[in-house]
C-alpha atoms as a PDB file:
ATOM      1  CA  UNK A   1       0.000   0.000   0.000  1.00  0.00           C
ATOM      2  CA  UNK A   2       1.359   3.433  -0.810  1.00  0.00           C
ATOM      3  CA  UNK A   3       1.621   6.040   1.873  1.00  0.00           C
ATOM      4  CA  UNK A   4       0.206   9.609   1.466  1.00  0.00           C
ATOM      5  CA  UNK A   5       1.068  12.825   3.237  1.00  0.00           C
ATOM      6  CA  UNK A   6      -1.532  15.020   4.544  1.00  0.00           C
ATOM      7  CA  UNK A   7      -0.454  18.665   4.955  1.00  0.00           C
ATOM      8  CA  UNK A   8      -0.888  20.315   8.120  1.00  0.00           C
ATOM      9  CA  UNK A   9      -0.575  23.998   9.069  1.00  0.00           C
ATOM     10  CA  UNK A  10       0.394  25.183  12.274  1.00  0.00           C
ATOM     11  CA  UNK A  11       0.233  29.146  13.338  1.00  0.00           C
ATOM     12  CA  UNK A  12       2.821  29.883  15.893  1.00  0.00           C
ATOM     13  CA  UNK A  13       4.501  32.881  17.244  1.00  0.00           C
ATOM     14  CA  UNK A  14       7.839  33.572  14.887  1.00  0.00           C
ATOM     15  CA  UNK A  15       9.908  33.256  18.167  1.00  0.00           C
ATOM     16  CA  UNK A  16       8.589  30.004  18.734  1.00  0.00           C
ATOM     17  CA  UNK A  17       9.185  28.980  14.716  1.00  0.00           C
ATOM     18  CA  UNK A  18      12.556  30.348  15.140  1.00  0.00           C
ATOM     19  CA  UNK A  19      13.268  27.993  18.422  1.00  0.00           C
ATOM     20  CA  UNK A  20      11.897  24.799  16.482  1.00  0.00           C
ATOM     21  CA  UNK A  21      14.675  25.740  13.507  1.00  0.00           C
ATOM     22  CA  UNK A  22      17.520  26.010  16.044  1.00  0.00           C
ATOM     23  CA  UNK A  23      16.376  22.399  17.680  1.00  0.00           C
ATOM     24  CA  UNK A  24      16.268  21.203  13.793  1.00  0.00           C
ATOM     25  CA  UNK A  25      19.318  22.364  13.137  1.00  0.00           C
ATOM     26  CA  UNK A  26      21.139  21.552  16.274  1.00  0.00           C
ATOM     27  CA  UNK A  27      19.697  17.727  16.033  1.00  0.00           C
ATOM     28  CA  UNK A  28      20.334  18.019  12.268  1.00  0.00           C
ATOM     29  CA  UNK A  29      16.808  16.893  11.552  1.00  0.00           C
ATOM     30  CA  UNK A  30      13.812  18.387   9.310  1.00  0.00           C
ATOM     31  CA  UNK A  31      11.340  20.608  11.343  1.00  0.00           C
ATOM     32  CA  UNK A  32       9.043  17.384   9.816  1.00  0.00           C
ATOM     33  CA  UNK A  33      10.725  14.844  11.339  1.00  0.00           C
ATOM     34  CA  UNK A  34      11.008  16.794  14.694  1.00  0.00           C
ATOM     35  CA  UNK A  35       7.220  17.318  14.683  1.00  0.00           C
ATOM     36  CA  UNK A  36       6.312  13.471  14.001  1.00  0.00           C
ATOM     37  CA  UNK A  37       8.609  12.329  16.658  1.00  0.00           C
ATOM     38  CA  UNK A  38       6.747  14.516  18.994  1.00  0.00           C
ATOM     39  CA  UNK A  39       3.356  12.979  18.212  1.00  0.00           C
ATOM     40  CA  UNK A  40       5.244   9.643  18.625  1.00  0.00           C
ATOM     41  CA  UNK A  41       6.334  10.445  21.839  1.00  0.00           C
ATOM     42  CA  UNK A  42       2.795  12.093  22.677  1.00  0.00           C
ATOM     43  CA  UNK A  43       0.858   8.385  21.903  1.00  0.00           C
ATOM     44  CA  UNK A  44       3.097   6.518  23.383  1.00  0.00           C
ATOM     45  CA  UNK A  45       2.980   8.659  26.756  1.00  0.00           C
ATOM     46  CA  UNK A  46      -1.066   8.306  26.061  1.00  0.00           C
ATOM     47  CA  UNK A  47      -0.654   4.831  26.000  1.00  0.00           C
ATOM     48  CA  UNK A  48       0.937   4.247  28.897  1.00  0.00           C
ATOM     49  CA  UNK A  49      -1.548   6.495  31.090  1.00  0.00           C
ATOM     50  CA  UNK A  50      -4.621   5.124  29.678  1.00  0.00           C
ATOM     51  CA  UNK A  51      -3.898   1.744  31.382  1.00  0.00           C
ATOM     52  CA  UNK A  52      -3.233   3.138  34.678  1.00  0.00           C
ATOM     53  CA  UNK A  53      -5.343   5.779  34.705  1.00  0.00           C
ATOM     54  CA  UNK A  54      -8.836   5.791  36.322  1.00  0.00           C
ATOM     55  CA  UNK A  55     -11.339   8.476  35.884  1.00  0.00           C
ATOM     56  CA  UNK A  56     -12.443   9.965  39.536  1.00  0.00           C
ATOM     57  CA  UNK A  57     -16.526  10.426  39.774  1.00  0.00           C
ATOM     58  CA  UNK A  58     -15.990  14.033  39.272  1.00  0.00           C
ATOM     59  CA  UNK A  59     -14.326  13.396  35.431  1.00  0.00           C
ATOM     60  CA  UNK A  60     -17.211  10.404  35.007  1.00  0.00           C
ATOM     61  CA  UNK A  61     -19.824  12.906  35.649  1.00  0.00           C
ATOM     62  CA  UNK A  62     -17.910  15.277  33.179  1.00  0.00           C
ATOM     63  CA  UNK A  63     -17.673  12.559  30.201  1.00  0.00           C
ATOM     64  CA  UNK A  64     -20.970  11.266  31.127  1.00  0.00           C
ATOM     65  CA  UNK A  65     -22.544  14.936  30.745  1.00  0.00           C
ATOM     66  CA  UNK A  66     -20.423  15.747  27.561  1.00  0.00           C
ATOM     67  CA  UNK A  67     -21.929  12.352  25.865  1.00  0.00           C
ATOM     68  CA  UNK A  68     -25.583  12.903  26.520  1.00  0.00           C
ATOM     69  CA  UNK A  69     -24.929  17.184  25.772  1.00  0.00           C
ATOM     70  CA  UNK A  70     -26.076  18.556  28.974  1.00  0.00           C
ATOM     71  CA  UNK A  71     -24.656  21.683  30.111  1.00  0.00           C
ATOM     72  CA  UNK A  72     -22.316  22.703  27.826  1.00  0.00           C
ATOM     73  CA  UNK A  73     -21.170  26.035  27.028  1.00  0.00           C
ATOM     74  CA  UNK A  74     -20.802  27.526  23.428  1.00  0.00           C
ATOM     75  CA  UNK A  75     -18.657  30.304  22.562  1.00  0.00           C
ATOM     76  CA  UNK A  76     -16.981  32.007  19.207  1.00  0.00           C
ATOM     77  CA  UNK A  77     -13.533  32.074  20.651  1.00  0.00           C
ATOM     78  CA  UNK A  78     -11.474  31.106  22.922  1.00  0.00           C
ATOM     79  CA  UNK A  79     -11.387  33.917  24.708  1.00  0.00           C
ATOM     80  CA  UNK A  80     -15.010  34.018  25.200  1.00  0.00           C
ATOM     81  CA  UNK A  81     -15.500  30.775  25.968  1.00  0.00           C
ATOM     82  CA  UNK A  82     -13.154  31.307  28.901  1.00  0.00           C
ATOM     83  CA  UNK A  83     -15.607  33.904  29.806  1.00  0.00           C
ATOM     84  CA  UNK A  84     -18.214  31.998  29.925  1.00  0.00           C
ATOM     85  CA  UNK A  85     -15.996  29.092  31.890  1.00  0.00           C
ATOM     86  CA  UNK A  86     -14.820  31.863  34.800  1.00  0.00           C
ATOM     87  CA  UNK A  87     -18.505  32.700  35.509  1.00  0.00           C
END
């Protein structure tokens, strides 16, 4: 089977942009292969807490809520929605 490439954009502050080309460059890796081996890293740490983690009642009520829609807040931005979340 033939693998495809999905593009992705990311906005992030040009100091941040010029950080991730000084760890590329330092490492001597592609800003792509930096990025993949930090979602790499990021499932495999999922992994590992999804077996040992258990939800508390507080977080079951949450997810329980969330899946039959009850109580949650809309909002245009994040900003606003923060807003909303502080009240």
């Amino acid at each position: 089977m033939r693998k495809t490439n999905t593009r992705v954009t990311v906005d992030i502050p040009t100091i941040d942009h010029k950080k991730l080309k000084l760890l590329a460059a330092y490492q001597g890796k592609s800003m792509r292969k930096i990025f993949i081996e930090l979602i790499e890293q990021g499932l495999e740490q999922y992994q590992e807490c999804s077996h040992n983690h258990t939800p508390n009642d507080v977080t079951k009520k949450a997810l329980e809520s969330t899946k039959l829609k009850k109580g949650l807040k809309k909002a245009g931005t994040v900003e606003e929605l923060f807003e909303k979340l502080a009240k």
